[in-house]
PDB file of N, CA and C in Angstrom:
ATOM      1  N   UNK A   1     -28.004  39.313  -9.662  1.00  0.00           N
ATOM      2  CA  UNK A   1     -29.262  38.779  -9.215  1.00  0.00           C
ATOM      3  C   UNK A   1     -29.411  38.799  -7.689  1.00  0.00           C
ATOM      4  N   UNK A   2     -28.181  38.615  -7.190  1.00  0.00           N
ATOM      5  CA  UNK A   2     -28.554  38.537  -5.385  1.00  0.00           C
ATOM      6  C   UNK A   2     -28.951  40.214  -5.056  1.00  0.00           C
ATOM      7  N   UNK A   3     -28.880  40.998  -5.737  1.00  0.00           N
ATOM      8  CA  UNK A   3     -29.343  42.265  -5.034  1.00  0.00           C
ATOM      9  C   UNK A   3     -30.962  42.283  -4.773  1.00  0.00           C
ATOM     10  N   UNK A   4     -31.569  41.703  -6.558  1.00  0.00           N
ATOM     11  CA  UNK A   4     -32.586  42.100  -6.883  1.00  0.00           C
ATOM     12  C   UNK A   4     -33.307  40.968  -5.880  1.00  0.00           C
ATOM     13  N   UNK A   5     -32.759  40.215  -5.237  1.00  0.00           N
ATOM     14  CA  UNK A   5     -33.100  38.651  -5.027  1.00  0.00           C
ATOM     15  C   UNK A   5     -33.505  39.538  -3.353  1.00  0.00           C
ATOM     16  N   UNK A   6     -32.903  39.632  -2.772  1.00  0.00           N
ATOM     17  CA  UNK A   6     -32.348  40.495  -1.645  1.00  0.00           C
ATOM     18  C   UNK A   6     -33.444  41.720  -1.542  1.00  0.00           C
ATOM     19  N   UNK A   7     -33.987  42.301  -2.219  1.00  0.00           N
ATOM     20  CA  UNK A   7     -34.792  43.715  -2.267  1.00  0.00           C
ATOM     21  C   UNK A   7     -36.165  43.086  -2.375  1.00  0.00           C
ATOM     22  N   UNK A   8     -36.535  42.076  -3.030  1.00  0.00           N
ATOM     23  CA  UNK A   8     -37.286  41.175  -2.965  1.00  0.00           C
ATOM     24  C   UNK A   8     -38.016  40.249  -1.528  1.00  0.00           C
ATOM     25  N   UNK A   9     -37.070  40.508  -0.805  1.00  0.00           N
ATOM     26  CA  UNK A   9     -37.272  39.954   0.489  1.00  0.00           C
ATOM     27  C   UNK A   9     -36.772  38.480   1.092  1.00  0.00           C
ATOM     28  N   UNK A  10     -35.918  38.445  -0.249  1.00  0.00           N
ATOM     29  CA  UNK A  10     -35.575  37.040  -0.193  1.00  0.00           C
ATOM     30  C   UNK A  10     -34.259  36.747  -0.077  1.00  0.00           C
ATOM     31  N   UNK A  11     -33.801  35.568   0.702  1.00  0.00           N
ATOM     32  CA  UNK A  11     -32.485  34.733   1.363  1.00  0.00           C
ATOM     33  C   UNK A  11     -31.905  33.922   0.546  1.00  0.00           C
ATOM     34  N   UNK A  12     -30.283  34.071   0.302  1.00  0.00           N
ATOM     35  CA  UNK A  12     -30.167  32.612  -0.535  1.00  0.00           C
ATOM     36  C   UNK A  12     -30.541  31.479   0.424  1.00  0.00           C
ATOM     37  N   UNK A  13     -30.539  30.126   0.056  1.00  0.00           N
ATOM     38  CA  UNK A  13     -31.208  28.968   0.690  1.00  0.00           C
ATOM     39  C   UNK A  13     -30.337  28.107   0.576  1.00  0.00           C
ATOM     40  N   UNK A  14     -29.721  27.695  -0.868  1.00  0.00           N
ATOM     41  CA  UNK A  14     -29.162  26.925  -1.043  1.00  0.00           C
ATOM     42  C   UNK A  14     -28.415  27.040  -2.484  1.00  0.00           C
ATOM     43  N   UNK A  15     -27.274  26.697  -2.551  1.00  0.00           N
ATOM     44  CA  UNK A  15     -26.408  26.736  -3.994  1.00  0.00           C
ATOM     45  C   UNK A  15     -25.707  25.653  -4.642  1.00  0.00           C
ATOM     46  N   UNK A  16     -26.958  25.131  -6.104  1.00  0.00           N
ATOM     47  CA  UNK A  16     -26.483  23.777  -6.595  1.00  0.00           C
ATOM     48  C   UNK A  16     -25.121  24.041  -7.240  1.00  0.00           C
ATOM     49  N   UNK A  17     -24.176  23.315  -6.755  1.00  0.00           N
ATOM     50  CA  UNK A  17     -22.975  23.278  -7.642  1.00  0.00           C
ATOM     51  C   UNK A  17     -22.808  22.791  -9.080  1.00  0.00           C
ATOM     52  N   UNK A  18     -22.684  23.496 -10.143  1.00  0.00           N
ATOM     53  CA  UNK A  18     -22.452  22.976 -10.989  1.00  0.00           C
ATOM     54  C   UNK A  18     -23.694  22.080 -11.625  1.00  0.00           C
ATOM     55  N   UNK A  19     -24.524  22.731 -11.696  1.00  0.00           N
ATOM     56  CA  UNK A  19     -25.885  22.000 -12.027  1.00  0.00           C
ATOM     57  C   UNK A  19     -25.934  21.773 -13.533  1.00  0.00           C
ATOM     58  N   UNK A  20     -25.821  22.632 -13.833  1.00  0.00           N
ATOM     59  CA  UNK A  20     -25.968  22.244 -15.218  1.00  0.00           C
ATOM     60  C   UNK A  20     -25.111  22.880 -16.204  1.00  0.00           C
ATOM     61  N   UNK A  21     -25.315  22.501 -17.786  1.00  0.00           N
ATOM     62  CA  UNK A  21     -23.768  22.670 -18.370  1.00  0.00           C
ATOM     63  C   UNK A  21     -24.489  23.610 -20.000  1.00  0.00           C
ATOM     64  N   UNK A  22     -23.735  24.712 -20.074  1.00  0.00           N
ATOM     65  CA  UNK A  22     -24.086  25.204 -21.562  1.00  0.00           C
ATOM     66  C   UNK A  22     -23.188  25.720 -22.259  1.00  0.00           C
ATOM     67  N   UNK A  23     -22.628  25.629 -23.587  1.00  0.00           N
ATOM     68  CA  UNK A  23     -21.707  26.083 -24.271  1.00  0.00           C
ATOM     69  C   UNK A  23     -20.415  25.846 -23.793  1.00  0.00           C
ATOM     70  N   UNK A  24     -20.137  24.337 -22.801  1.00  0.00           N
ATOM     71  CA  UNK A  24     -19.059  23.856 -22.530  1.00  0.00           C
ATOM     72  C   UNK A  24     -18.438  24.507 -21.211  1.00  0.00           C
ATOM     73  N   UNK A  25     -19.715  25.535 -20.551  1.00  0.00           N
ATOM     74  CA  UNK A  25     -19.296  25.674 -19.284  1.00  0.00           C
ATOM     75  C   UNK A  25     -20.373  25.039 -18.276  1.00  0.00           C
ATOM     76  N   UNK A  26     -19.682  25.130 -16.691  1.00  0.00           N
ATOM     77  CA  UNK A  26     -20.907  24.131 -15.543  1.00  0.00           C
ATOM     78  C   UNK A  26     -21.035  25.393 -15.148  1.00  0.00           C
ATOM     79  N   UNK A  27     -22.491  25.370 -14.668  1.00  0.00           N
ATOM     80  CA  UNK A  27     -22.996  26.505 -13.555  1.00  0.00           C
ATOM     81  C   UNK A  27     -24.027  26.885 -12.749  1.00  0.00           C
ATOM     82  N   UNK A  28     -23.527  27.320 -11.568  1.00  0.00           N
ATOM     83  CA  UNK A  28     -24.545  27.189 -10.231  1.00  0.00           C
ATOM     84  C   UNK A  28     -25.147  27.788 -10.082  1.00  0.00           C
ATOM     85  N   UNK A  29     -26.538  27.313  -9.809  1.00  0.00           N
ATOM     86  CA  UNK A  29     -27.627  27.654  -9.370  1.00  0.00           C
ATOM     87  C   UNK A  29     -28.128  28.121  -7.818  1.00  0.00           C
ATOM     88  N   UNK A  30     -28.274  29.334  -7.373  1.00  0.00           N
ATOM     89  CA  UNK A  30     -28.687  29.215  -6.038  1.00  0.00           C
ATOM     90  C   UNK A  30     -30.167  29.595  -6.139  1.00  0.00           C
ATOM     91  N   UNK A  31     -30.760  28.639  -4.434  1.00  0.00           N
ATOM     92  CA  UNK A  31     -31.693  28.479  -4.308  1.00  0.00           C
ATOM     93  C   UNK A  31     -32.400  30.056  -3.356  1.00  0.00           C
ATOM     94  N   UNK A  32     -33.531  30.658  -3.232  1.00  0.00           N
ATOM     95  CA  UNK A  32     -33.699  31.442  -2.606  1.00  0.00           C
ATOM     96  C   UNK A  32     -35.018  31.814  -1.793  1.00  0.00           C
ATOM     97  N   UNK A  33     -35.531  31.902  -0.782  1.00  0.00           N
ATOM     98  CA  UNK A  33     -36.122  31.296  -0.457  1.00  0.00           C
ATOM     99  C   UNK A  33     -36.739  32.849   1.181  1.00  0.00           C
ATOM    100  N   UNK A  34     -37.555  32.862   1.904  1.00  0.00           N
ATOM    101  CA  UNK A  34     -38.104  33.577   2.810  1.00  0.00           C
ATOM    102  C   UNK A  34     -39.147  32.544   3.723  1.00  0.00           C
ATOM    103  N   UNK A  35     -39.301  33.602   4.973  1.00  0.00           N
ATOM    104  CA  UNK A  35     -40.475  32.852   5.974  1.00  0.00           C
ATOM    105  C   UNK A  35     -41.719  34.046   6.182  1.00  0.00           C
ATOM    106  N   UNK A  36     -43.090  33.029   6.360  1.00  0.00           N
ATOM    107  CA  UNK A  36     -43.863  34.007   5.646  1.00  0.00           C
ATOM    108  C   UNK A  36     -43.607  34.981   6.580  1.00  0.00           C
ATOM    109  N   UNK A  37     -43.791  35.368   7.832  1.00  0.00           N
ATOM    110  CA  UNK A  37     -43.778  36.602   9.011  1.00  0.00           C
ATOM    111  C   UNK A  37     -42.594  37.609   8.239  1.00  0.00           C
ATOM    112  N   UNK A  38     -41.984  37.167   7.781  1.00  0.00           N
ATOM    113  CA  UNK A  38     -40.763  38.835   7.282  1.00  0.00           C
ATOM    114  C   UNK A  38     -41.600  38.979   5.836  1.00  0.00           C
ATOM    115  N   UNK A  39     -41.974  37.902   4.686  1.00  0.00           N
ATOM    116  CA  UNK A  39     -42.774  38.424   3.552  1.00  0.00           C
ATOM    117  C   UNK A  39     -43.591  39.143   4.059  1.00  0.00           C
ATOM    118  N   UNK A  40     -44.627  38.489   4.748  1.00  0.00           N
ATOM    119  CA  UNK A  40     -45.892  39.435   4.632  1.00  0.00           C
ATOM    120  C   UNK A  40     -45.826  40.929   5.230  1.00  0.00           C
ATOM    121  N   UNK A  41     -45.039  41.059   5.510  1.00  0.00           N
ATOM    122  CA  UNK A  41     -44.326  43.085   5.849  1.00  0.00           C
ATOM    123  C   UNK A  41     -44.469  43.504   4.555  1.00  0.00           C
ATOM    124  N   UNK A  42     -44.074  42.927   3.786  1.00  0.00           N
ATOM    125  CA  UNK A  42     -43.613  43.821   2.317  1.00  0.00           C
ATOM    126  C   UNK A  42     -44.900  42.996   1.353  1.00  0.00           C
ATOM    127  N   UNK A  43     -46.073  42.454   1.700  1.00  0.00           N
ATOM    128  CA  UNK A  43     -46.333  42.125   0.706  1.00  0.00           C
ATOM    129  C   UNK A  43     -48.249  43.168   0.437  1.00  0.00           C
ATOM    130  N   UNK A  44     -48.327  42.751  -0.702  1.00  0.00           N
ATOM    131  CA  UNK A  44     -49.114  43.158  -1.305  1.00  0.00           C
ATOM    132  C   UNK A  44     -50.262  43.334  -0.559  1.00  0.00           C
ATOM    133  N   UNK A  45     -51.524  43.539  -0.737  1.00  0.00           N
ATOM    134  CA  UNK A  45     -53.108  42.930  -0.515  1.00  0.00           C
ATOM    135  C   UNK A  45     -53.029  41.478  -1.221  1.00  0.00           C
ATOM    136  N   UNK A  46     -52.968  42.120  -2.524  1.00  0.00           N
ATOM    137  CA  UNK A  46     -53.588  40.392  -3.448  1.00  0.00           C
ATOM    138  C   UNK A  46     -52.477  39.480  -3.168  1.00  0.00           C
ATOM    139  N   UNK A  47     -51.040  39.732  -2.864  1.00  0.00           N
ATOM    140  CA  UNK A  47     -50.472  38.482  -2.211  1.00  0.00           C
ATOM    141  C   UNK A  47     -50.639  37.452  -1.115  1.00  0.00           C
ATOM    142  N   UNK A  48     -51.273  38.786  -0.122  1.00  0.00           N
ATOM    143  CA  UNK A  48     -51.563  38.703   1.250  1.00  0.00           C
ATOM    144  C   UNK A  48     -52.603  37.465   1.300  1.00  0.00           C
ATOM    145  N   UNK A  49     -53.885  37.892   0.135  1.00  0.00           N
ATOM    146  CA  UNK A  49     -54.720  37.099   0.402  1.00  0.00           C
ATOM    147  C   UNK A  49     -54.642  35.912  -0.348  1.00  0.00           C
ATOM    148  N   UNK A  50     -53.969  35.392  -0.995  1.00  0.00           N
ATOM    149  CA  UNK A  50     -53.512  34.137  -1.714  1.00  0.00           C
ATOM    150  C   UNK A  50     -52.975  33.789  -0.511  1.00  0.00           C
ATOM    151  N   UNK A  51     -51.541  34.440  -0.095  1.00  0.00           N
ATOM    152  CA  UNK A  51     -51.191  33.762   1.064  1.00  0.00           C
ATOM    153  C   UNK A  51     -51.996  32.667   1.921  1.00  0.00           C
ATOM    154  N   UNK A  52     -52.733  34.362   2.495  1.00  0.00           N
ATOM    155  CA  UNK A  52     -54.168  33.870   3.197  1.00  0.00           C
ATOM    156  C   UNK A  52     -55.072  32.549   3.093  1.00  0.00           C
ATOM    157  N   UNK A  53     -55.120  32.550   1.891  1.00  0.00           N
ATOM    158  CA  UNK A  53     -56.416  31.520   1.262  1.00  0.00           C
ATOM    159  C   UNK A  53     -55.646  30.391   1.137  1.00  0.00           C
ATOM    160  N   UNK A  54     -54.101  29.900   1.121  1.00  0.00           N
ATOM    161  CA  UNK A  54     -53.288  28.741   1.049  1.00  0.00           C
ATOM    162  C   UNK A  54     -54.339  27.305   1.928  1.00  0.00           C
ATOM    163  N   UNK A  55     -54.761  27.462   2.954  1.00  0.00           N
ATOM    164  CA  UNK A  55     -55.285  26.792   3.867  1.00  0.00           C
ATOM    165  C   UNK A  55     -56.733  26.230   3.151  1.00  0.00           C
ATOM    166  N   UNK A  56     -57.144  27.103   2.440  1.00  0.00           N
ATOM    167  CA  UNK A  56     -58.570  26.465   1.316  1.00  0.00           C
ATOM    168  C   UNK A  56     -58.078  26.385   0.374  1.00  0.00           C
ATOM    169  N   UNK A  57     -57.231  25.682   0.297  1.00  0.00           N
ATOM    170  CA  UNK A  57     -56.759  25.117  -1.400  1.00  0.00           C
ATOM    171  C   UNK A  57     -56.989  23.731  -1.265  1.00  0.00           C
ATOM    172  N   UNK A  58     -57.505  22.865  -2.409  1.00  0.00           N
ATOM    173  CA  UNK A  58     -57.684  21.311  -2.356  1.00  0.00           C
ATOM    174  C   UNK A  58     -56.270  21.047  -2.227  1.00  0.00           C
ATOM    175  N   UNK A  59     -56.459  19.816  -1.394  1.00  0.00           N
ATOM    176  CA  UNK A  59     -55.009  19.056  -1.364  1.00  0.00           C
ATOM    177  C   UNK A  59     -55.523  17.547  -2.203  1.00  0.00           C
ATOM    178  N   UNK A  60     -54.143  17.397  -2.935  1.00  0.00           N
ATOM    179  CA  UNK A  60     -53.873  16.433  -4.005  1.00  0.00           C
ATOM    180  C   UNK A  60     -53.294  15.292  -3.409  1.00  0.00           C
TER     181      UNK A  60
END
């Protein structure tokens, strides 16, 4: 996953230890994460403008 994570444009961030447990094993989760100025190089139009439009979104 860190390749595809990585080609993606994206940084690990952070790595939960041992987060959670299945079939009697624990296992970590990392967090992954970018800043918009290096995304928006690689990003879309229609990302761009969601991006964009973040600022006219209702706040809750």
């Amino acid at each position: 996953m860190p390749k595809v994570m990585h080609a993606a444009g994206l940084r690990p961030e952070a790595t939960l230890r041992q987060l959670f447990r299945t079939q009697g094993c624990r296992h970590d989760v990392t967090t992954y994460a970018t800043v918009a100025p290096e995304w928006k190089l690689q990003a879309t139009g229609n990302e761009l403008a969601i991006l964009d439009g973040a600022d006219r979104l209702d706040r809750v």
